[in-house]
Protein backbone atom coordinates (compact mmCIF):
# COMPACT_ATOMS: atom_id res chain seq x y z
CA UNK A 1 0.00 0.00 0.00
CA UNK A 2 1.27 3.21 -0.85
CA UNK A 3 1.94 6.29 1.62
CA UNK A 4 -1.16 8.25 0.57
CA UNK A 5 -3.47 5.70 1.40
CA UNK A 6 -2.17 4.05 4.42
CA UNK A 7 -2.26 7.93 5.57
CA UNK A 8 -5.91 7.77 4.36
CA UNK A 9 -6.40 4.96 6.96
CA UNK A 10 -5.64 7.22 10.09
CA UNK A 11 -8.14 9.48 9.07
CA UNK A 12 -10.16 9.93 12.71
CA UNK A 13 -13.29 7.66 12.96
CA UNK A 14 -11.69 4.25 11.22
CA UNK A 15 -13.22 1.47 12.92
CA UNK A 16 -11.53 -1.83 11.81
CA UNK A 17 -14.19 -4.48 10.83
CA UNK A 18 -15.66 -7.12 13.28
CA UNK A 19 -15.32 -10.89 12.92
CA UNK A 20 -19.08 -10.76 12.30
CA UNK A 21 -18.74 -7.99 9.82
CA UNK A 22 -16.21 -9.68 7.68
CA UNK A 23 -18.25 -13.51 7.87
CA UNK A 24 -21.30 -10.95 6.67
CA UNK A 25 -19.50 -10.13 3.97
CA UNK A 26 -18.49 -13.73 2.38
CA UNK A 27 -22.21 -14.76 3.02
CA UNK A 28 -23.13 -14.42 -0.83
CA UNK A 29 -20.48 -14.56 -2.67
CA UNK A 30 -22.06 -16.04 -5.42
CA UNK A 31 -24.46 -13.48 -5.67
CA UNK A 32 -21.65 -10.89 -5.85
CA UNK A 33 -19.77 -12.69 -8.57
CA UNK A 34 -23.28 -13.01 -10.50
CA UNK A 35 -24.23 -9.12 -10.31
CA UNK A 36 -20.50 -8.41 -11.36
CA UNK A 37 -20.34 -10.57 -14.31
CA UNK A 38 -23.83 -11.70 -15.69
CA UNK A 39 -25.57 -8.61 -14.11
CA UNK A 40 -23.21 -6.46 -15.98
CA UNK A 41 -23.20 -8.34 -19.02
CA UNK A 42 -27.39 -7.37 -19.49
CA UNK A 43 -26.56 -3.48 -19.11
CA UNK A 44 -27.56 -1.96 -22.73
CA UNK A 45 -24.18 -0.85 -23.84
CA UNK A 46 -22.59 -3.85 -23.21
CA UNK A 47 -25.53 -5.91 -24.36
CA UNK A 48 -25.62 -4.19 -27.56
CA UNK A 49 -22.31 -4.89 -28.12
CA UNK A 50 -22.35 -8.20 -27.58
CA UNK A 51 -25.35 -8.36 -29.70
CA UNK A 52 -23.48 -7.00 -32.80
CA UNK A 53 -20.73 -9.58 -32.15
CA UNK A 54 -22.53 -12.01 -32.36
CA UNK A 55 -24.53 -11.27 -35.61
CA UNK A 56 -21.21 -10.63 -37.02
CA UNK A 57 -20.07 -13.94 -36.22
CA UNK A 58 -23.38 -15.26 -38.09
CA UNK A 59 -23.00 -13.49 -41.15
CA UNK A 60 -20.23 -15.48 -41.74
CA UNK A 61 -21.85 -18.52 -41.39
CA UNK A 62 -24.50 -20.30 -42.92
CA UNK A 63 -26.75 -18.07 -40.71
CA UNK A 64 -26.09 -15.01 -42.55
CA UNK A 65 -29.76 -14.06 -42.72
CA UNK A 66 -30.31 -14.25 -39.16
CA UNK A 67 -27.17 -12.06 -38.39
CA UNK A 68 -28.35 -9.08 -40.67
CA UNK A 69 -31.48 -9.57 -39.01
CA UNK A 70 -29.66 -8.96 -35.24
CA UNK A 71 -27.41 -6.67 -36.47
CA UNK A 72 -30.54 -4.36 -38.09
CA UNK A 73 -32.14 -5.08 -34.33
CA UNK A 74 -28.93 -4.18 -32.48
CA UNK A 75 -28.78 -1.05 -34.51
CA UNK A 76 -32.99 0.34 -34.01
CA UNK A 77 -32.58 -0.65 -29.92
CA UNK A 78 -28.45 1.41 -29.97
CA UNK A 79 -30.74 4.24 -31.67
CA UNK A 80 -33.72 3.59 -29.01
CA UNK A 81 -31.45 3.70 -26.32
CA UNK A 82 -28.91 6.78 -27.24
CA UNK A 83 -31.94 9.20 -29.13
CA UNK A 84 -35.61 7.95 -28.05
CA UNK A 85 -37.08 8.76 -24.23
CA UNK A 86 -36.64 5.38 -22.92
CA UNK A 87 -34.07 6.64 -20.55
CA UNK A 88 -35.76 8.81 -18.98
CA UNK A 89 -39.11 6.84 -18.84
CA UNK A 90 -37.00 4.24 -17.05
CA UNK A 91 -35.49 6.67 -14.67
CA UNK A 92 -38.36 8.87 -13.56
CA UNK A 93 -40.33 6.62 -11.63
CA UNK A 94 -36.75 6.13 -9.87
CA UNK A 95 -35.99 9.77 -9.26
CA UNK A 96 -39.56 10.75 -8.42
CA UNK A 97 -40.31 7.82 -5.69
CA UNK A 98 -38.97 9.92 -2.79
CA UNK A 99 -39.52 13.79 -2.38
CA UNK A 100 -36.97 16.33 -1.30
CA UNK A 101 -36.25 15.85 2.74
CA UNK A 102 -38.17 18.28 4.84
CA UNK A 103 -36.12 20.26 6.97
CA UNK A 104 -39.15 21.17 8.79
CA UNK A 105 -39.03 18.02 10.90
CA UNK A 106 -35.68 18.56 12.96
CA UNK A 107 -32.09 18.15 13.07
CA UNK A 108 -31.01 14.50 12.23
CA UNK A 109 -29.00 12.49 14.94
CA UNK A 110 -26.98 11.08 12.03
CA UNK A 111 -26.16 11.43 8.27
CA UNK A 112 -25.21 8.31 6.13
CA UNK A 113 -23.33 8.56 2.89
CA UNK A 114 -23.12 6.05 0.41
CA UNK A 115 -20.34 5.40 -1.44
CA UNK A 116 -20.26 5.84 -5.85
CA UNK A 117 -18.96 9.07 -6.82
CA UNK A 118 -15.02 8.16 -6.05
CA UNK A 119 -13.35 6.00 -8.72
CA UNK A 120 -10.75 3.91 -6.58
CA UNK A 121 -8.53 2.55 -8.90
CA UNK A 122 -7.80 5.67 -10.97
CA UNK A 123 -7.33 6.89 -7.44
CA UNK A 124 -4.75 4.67 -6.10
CA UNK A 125 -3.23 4.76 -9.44
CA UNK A 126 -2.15 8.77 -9.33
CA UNK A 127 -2.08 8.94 -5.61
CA UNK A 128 -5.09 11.48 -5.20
CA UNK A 129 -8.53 11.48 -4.93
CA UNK A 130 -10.56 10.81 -8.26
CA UNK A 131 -14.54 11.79 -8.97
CA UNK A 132 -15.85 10.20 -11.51
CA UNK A 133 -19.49 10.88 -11.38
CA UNK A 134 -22.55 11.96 -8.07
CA UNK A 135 -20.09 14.52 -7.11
CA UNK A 136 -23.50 15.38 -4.76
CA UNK A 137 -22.86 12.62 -2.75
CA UNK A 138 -20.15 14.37 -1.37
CA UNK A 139 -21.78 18.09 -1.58
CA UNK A 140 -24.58 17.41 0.35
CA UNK A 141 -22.97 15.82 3.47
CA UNK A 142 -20.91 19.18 3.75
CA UNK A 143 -23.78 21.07 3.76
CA UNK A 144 -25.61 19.03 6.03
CA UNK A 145 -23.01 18.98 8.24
CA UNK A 146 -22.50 22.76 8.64
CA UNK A 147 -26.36 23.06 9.14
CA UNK A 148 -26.10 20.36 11.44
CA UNK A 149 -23.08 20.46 13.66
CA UNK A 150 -24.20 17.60 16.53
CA UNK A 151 -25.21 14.78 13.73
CA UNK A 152 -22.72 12.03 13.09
CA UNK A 153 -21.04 11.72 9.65
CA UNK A 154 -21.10 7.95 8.45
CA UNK A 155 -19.15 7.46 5.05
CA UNK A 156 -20.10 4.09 3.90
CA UNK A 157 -17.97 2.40 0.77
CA UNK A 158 -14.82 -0.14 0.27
CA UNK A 159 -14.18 -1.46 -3.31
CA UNK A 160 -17.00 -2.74 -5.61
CA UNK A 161 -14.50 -4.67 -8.18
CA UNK A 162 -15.14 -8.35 -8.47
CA UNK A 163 -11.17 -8.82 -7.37
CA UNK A 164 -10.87 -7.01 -4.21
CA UNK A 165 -8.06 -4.87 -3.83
CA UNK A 166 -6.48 -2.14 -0.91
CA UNK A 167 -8.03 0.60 -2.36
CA UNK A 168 -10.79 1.82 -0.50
CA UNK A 169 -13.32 4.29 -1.25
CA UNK A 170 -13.84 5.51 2.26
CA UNK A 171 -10.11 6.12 2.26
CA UNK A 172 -10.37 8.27 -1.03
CA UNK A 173 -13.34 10.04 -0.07
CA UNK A 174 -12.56 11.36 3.49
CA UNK A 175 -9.90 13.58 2.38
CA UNK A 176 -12.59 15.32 0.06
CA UNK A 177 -14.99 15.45 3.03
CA UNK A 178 -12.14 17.16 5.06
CA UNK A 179 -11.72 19.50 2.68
CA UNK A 180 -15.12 20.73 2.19
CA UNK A 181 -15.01 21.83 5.69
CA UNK A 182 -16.18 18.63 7.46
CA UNK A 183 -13.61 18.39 10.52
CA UNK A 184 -12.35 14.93 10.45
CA UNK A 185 -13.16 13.57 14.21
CA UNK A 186 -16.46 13.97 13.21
CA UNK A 187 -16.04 11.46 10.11
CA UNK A 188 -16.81 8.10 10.88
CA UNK A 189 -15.59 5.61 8.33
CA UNK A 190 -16.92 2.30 7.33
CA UNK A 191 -14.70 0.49 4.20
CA UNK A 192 -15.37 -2.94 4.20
CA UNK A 193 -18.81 -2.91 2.44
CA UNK A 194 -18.89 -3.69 -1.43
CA UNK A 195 -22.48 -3.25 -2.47
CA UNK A 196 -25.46 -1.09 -1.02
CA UNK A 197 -26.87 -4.41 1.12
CA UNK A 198 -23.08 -4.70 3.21
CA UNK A 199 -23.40 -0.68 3.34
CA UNK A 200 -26.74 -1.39 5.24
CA UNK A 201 -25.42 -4.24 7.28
CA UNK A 202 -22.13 -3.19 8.26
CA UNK A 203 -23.20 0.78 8.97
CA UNK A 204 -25.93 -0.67 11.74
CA UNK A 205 -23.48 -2.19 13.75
CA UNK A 206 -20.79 0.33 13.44
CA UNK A 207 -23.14 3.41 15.01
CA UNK A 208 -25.78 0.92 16.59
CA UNK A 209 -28.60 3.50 16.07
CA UNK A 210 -30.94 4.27 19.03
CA UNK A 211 -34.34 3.71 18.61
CA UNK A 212 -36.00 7.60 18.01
CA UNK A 213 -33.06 8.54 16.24
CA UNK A 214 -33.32 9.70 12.96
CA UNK A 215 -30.52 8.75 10.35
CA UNK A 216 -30.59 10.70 7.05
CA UNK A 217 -29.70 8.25 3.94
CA UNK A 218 -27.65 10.32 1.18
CA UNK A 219 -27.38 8.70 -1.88
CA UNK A 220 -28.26 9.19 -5.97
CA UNK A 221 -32.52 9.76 -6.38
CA UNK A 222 -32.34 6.71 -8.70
CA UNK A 223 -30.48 4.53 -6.47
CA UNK A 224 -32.98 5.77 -3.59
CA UNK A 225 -35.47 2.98 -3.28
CA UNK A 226 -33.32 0.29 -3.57
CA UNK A 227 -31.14 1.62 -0.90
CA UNK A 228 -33.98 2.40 1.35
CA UNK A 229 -35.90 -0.93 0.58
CA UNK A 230 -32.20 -2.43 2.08
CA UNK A 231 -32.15 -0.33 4.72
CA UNK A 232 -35.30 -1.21 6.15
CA UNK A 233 -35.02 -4.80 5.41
CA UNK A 234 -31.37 -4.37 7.64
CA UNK A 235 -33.66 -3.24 10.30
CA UNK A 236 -32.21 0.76 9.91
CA UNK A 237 -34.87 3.24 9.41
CA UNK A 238 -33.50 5.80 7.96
CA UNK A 239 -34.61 9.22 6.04
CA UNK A 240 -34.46 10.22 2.04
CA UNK A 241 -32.14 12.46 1.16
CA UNK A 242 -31.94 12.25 -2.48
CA UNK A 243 -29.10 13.97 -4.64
CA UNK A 244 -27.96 13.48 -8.20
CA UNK A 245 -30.75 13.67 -9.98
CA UNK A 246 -30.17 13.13 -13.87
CA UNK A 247 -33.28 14.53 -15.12
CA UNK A 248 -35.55 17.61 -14.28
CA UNK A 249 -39.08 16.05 -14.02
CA UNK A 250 -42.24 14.93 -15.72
CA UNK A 251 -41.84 17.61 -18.00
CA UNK A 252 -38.70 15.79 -19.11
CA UNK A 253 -40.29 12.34 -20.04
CA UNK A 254 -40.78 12.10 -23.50
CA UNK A 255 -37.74 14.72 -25.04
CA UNK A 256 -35.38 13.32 -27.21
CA UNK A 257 -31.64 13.72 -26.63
CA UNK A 258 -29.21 15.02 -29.23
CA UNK A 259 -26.04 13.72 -27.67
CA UNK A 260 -26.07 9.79 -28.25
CA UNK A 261 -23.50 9.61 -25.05
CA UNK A 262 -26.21 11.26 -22.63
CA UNK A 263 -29.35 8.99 -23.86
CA UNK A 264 -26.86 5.69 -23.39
CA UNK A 265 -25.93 7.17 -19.86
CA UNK A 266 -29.80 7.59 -18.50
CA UNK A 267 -30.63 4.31 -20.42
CA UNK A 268 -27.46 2.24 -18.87
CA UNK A 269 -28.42 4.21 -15.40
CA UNK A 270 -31.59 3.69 -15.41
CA UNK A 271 -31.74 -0.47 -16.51
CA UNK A 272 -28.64 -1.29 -14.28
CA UNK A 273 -30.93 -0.09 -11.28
CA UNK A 274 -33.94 -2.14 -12.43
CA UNK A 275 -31.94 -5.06 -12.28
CA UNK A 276 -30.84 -4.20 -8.84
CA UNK A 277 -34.29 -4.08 -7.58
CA UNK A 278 -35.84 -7.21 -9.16
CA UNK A 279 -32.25 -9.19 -8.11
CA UNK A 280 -32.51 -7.78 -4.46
CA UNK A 281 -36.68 -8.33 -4.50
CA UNK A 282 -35.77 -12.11 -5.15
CA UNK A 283 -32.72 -12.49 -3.11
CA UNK A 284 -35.59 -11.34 -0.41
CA UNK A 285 -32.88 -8.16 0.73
CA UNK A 286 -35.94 -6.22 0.30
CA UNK A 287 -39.77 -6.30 0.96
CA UNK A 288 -40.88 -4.26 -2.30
CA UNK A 289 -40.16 -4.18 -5.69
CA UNK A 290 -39.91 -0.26 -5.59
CA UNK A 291 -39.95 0.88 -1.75
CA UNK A 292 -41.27 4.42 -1.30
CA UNK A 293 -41.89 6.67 1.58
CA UNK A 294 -42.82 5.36 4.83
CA UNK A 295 -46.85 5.35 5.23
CA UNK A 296 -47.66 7.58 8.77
């Protein structure tokens, strides 16, 4: 491990992982390995590619027919995808499950953030933090935390990639945190979790919430209802605070996009948290195919 990120580690608020923690974390392995490989191989782009492979590989064969046919199929669903409104009739009823938090209600006891916008192996590669994308992720907690000065800071993410390796996104992202004016004893790290379920898992033990505490749960308004379907299931009530949102409303449903590399975006967006929800729905992680506010 280099000397930026084993400085990284000493950031205030590291908590090494429990023995339960870590067994937690091997209990589906399978299910990891399937949402990194086969789950990834349905996304559009890489669908579509693989989709023009393979009518390529039947032109040449005595299937030629049937491969122009794909290939004329691969090339109306790249156009559907990049040009048409799908995206963003996929990723409305995402964005639009959970309204904007009410301040109204209270100061929070404690603000969770999840862990996406950091790309950790460009990161450990030049030594410095890298942001790749939901730079709000990491906004909002600095806001919140200035508004807020009593509520805890939870940063919850280690390293999504299907081979594990040292570099952590906690240890990437506190350093950003810090310097958006969020003093680091208040930072309270958790990098050991490699999908949104071990996020919800390991966070409850590591601040053990109190019941009639109220946790605010920061994350992307698409990935919202997945994360607070887990949450709940992981027995952690927590509150919406959606960020990141990659459209502007309803007005916004049926426009066409000029720029094939934003339709693709919303599209591949959009479908890889579908997936999510039906895989979690059926792995029972979470009681509802698209969890929405709590009813009073």
């Amino acid at each position: 491990m280099d000397p930026l990120s084993r400085s990284f580690l000493k950031i205030a608020g590291q908590v090494k992982p429990r023995a339960d923690q870590q067994a937690h974390s091997r209990e589906a392995p399978l299910f990891f390995v399937l949402s990194k490989t086969i789950g990834t191989a349905l996304l559009p782009i890489n669908l579509l590619v693989e989709l023009g492979i393979v009518s390529l590989v039947l032109m040449a064969t005595r299937f030629a027919a049937l491969g122009r046919r794909l290939a004329a199929t691969t090339l109306v669903l790249l156009a559907l995808a990049a040009f048409s409104p799908l995206g963003n009739l996929l990723i409305y009823p995402l964005e639009s499950r959970f309204p904007v938090w009410d301040a109204s209600r209270g100061a929070p006891d404690g603000i969770i953030v999840l862990g996406g916008s950091v790309d950790t192996d460009l990161s450990a590669a030049h030594r410095t933090p890298v942001v790749a994308h939901a730079a709000d992720r990491l906004f909002a907690p600095a806001e919140l935390a200035q508004r807020y000065p009593n509520a805890r800071i939870v940063f919850t993410g280690g390293s999504a990639n299907l081979l594990s390796t040292e570099a952590k996104e906690a240890d990437y992202s506190a350093p950003i945190l810090e310097k958006l004016g969020i003093p680091k004893q208040r930072l309270i790290l958790e990098r050991d979790s490699r999908n949104t379920w071990e996020n919800a898992i390991f966070t409850k033990k590591l601040v053990s919430p109190k019941p009639g505490e109220r946790w605010l749960l920061v994350t992307s308004a698409f990935h919202m209802p997945r994360s607070i379907g887990i949450f709940r299931k992981a027995g952690f009530e927590v509150e919406a605070y959606p960020v990141d949102w990659r459209m502007g409303g309803r007005d916004d449903l049926f426009s066409f996009t000029n720029m094939a590399a934003d339709g693709l975006r919303r599209t591949e967006v959009a479908v890889r948290e579908w997936i999510g929800l039906v895989a979690y729905r059926l792995m029972g992680r979470t009681d509802e195919l698209l969890p929405g506010p709590a009813k009073d």
